[in-house]
PDB file of N, CA and C in Angstrom:
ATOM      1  N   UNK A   1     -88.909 -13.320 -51.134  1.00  0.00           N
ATOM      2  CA  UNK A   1     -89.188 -12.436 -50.006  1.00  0.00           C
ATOM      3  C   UNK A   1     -88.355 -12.816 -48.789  1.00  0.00           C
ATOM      4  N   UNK A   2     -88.360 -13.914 -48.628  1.00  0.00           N
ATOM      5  CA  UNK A   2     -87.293 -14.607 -47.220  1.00  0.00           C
ATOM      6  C   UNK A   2     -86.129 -14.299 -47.696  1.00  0.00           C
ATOM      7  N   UNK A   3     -85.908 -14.532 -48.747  1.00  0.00           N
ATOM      8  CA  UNK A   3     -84.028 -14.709 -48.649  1.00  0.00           C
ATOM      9  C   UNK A   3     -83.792 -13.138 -49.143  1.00  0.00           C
ATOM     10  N   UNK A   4     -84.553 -12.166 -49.621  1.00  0.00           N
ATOM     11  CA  UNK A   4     -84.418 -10.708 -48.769  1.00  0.00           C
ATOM     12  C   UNK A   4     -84.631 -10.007 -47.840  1.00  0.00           C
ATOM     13  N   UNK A   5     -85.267 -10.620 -46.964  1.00  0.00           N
ATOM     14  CA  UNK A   5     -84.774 -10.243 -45.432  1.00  0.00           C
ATOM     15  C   UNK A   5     -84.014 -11.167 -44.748  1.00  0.00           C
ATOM     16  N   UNK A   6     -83.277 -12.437 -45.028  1.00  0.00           N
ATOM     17  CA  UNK A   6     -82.287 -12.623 -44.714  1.00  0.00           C
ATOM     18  C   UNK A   6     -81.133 -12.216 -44.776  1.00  0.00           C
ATOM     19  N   UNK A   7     -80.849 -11.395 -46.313  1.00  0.00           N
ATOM     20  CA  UNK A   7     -80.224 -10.232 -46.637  1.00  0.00           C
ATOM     21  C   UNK A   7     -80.037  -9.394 -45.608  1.00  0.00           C
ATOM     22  N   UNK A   8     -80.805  -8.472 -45.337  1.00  0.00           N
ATOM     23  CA  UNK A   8     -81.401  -7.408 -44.290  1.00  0.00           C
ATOM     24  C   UNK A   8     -80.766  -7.921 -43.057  1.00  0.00           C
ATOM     25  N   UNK A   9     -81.191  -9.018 -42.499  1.00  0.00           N
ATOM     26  CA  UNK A   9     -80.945  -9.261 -41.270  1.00  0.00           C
ATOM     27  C   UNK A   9     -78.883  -9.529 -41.451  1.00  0.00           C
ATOM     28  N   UNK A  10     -78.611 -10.190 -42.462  1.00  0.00           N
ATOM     29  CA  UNK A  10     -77.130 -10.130 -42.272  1.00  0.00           C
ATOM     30  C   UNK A  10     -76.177  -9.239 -42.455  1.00  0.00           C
ATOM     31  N   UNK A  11     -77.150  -8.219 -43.123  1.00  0.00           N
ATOM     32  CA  UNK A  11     -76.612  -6.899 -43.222  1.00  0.00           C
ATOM     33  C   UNK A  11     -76.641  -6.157 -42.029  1.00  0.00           C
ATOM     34  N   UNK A  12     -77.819  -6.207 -41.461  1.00  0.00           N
ATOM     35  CA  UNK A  12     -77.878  -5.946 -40.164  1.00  0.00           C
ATOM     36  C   UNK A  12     -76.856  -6.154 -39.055  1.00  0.00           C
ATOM     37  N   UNK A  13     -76.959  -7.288 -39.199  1.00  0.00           N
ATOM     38  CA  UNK A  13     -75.890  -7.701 -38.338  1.00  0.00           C
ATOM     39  C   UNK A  13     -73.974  -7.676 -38.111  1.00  0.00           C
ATOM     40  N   UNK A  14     -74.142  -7.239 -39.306  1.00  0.00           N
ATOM     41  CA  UNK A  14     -72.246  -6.773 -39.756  1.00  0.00           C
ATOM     42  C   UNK A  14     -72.215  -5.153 -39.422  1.00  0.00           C
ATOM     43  N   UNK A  15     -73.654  -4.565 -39.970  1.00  0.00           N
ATOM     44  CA  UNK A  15     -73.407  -3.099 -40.018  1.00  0.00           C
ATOM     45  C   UNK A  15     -73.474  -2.934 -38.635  1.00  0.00           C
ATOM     46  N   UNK A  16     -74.618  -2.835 -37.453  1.00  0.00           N
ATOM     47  CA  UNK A  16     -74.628  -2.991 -36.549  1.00  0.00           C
ATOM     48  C   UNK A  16     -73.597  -3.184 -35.276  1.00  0.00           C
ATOM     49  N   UNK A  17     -72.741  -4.291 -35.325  1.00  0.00           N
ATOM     50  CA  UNK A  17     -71.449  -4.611 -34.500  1.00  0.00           C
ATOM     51  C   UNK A  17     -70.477  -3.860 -35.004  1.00  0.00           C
ATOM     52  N   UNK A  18     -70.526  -3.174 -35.987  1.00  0.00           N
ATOM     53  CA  UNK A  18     -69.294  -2.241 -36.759  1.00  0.00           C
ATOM     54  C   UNK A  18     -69.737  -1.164 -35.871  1.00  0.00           C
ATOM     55  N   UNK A  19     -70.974  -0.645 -35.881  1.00  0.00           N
ATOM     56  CA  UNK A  19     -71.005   0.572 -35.372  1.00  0.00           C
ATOM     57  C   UNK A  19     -70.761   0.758 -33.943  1.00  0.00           C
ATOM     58  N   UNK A  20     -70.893  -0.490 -33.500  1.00  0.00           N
ATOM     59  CA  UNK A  20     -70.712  -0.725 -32.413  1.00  0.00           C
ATOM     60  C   UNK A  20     -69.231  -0.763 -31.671  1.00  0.00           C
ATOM     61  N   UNK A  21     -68.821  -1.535 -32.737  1.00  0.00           N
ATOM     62  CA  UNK A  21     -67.118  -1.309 -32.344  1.00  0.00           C
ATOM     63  C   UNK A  21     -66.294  -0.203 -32.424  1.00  0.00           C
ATOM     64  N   UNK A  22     -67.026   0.526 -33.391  1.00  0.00           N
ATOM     65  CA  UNK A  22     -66.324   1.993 -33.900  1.00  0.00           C
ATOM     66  C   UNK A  22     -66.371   3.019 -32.775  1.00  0.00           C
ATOM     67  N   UNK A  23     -67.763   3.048 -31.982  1.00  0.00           N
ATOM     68  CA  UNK A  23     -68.132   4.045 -30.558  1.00  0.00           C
ATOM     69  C   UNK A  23     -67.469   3.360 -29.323  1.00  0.00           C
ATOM     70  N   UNK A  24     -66.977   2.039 -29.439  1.00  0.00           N
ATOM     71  CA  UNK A  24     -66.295   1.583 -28.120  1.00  0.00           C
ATOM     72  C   UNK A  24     -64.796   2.005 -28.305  1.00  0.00           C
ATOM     73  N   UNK A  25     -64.395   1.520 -29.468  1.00  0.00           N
ATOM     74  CA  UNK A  25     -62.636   1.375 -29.626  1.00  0.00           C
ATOM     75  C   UNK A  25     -61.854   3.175 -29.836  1.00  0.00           C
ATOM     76  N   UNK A  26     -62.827   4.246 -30.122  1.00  0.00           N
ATOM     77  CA  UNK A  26     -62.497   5.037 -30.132  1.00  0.00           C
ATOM     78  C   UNK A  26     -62.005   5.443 -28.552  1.00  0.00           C
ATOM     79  N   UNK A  27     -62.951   5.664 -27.774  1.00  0.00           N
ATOM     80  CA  UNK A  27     -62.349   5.930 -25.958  1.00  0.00           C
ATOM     81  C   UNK A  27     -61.304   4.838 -25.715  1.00  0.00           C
ATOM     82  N   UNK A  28     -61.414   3.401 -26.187  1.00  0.00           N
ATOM     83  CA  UNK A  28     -60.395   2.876 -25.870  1.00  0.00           C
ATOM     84  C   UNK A  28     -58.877   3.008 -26.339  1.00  0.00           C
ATOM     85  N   UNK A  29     -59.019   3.314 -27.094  1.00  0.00           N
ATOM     86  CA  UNK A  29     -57.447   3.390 -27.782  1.00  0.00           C
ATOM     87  C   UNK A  29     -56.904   4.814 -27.393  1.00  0.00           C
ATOM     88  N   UNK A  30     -57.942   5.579 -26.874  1.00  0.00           N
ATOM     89  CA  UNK A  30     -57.435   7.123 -26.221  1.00  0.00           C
ATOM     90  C   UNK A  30     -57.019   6.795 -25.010  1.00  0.00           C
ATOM     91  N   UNK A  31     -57.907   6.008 -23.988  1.00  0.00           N
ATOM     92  CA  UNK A  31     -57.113   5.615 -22.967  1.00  0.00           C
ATOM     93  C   UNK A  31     -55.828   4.433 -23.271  1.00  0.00           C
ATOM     94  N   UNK A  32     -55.756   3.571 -23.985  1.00  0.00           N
ATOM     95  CA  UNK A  32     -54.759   3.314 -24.096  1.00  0.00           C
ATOM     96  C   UNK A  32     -53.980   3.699 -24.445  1.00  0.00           C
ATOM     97  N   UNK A  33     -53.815   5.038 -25.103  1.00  0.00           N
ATOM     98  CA  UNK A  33     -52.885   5.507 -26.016  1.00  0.00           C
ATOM     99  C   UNK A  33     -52.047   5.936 -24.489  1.00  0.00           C
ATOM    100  N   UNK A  34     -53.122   7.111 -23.892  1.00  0.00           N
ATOM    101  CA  UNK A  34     -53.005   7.709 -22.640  1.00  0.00           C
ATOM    102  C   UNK A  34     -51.939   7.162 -21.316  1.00  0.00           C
ATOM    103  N   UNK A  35     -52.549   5.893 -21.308  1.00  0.00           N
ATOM    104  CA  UNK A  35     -51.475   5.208 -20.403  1.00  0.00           C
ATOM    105  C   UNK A  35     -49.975   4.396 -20.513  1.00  0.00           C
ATOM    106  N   UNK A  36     -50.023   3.938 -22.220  1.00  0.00           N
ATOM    107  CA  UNK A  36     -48.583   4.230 -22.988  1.00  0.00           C
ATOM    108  C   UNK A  36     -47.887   5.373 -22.455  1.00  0.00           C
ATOM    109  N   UNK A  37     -48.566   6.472 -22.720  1.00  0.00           N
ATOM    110  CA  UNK A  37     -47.489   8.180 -23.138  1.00  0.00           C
ATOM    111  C   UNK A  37     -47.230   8.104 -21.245  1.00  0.00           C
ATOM    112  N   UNK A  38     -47.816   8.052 -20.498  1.00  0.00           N
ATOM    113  CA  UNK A  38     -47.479   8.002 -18.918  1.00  0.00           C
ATOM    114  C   UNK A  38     -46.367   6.641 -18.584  1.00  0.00           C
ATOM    115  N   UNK A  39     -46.783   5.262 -19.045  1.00  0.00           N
ATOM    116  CA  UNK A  39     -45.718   4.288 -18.442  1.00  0.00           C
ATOM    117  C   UNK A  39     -45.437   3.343 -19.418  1.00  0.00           C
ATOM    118  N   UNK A  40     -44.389   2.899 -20.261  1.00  0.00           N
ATOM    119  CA  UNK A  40     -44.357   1.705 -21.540  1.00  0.00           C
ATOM    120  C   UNK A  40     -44.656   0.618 -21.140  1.00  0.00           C
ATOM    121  N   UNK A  41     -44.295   0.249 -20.174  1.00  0.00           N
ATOM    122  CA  UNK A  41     -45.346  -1.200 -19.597  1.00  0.00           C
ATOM    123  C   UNK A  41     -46.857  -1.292 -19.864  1.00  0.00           C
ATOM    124  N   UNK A  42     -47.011  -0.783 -20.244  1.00  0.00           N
ATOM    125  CA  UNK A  42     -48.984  -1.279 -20.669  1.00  0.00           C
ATOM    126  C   UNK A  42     -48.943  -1.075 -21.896  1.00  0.00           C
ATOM    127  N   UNK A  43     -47.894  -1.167 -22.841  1.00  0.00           N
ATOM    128  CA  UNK A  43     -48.103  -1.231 -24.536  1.00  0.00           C
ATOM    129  C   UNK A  43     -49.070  -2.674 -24.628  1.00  0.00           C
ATOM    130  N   UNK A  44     -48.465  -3.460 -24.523  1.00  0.00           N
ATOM    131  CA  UNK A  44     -49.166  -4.706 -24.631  1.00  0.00           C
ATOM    132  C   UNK A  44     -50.587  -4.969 -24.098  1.00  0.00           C
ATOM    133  N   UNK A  45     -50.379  -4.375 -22.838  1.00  0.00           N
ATOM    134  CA  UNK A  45     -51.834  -4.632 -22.438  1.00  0.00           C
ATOM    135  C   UNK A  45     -53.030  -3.387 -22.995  1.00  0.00           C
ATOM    136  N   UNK A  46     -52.379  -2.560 -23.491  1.00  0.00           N
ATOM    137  CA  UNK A  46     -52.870  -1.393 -24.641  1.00  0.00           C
ATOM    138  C   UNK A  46     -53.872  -2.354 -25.499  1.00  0.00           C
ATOM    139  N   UNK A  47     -52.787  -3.046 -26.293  1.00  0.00           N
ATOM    140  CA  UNK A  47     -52.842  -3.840 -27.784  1.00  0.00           C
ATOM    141  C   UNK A  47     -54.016  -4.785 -27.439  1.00  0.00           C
ATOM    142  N   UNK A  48     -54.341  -5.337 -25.905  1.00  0.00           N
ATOM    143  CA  UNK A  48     -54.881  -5.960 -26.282  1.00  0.00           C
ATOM    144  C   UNK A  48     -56.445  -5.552 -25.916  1.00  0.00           C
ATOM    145  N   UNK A  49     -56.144  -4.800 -25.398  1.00  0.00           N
ATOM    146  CA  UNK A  49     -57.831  -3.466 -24.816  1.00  0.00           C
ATOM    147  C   UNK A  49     -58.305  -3.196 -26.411  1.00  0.00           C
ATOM    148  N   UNK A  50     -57.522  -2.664 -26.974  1.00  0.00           N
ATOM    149  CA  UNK A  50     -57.957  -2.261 -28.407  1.00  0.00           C
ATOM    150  C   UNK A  50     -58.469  -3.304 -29.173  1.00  0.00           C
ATOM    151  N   UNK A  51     -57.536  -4.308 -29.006  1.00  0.00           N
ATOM    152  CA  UNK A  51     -57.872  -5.675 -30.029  1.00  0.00           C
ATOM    153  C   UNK A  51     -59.349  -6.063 -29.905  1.00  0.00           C
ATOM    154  N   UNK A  52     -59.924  -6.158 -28.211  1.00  0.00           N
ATOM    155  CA  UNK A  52     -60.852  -6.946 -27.542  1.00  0.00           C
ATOM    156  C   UNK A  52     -62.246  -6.425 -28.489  1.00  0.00           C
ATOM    157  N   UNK A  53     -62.217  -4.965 -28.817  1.00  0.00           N
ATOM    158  CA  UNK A  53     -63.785  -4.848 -29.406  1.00  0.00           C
ATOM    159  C   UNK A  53     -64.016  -5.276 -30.924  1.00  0.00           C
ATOM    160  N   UNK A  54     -62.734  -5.500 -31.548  1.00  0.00           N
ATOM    161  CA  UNK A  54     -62.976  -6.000 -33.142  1.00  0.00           C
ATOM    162  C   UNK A  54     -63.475  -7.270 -33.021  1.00  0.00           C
ATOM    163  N   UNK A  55     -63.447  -8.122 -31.662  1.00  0.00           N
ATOM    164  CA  UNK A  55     -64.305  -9.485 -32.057  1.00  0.00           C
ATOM    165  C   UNK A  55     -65.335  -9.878 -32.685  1.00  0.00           C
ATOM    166  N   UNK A  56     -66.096  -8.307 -31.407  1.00  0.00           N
ATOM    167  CA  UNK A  56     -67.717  -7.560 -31.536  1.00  0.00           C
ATOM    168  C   UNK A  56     -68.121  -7.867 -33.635  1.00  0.00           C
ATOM    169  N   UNK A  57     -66.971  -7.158 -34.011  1.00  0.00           N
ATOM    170  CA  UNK A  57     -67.133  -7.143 -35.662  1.00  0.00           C
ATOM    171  C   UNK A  57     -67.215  -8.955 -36.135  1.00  0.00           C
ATOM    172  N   UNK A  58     -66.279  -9.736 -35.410  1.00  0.00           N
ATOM    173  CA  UNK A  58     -66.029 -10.921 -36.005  1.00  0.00           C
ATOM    174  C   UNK A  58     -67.122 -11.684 -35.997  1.00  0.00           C
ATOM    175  N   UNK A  59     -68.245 -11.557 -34.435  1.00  0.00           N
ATOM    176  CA  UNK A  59     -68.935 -12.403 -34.059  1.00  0.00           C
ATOM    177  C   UNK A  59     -70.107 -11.505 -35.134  1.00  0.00           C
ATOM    178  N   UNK A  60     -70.477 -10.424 -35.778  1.00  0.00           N
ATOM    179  CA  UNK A  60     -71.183 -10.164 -36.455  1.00  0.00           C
ATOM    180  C   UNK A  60     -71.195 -11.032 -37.738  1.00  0.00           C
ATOM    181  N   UNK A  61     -70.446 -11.049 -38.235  1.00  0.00           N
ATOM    182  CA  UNK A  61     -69.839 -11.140 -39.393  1.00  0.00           C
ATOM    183  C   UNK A  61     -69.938 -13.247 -39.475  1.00  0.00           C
ATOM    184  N   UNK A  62     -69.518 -13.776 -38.274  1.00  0.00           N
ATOM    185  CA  UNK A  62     -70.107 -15.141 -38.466  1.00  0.00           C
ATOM    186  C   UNK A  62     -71.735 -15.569 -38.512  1.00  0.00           C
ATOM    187  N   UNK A  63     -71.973 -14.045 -37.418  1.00  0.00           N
ATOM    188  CA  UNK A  63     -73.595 -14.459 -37.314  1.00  0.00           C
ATOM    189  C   UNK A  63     -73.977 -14.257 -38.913  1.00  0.00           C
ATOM    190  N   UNK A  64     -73.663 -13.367 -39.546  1.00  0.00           N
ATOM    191  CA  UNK A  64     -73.909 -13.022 -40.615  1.00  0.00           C
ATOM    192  C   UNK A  64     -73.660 -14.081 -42.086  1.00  0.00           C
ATOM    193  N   UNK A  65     -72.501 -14.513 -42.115  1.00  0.00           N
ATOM    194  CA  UNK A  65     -72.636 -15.991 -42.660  1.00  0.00           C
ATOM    195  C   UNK A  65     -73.642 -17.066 -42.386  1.00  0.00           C
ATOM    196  N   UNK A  66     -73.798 -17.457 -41.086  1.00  0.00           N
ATOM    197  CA  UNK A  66     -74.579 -18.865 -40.634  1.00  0.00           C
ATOM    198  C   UNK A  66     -76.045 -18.165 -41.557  1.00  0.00           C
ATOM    199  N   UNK A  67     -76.305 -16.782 -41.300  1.00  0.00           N
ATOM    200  CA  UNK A  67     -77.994 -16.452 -41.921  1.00  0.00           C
ATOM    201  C   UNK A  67     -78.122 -16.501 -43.543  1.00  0.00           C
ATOM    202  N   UNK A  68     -76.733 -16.406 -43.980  1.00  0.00           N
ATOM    203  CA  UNK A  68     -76.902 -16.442 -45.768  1.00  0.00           C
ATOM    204  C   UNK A  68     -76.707 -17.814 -45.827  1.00  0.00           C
ATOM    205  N   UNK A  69     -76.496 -18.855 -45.108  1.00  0.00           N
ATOM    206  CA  UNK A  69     -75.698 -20.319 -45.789  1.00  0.00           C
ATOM    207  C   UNK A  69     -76.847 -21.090 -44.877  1.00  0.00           C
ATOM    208  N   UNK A  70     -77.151 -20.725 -43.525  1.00  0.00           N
ATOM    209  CA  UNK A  70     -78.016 -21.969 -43.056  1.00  0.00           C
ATOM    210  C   UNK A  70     -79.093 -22.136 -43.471  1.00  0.00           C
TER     211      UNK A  70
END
């Protein structure tokens, strides 16, 4: 019974920050796209606006390990 809702909860927790990243990075990458097509100096700082919400996924995804292994 525990180690299926530990399941649950690490599932939770990957699916969750995904969905989460998916409703942030969409407006972001429109405005970044946006301020590319106006000036090429903010490619980079584009890349890294976009980059910043997949962490959201990473830090799921460790929380999500430590709950199947600890």
């Amino acid at each position: 019974m525990v180690d299926g809702l530990i399941a649950i909860g690490a599932g939770l927790a990957v699916g969750l920050a995904g969905i989460g990243t998916g409703l942030s990075q969409g407006p972001i990458g429109a405005a970044a796209v946006g301020a590319v097509a106006e000036d090429r100096s903010f490619f980079g700082m584009g890349i890294i606006f976009v980059a910043l919400p997949e962490t959201i996924v990473i830090f799921g995804l460790v929380i999500a390990i430590l709950l199947m292994f600890l």
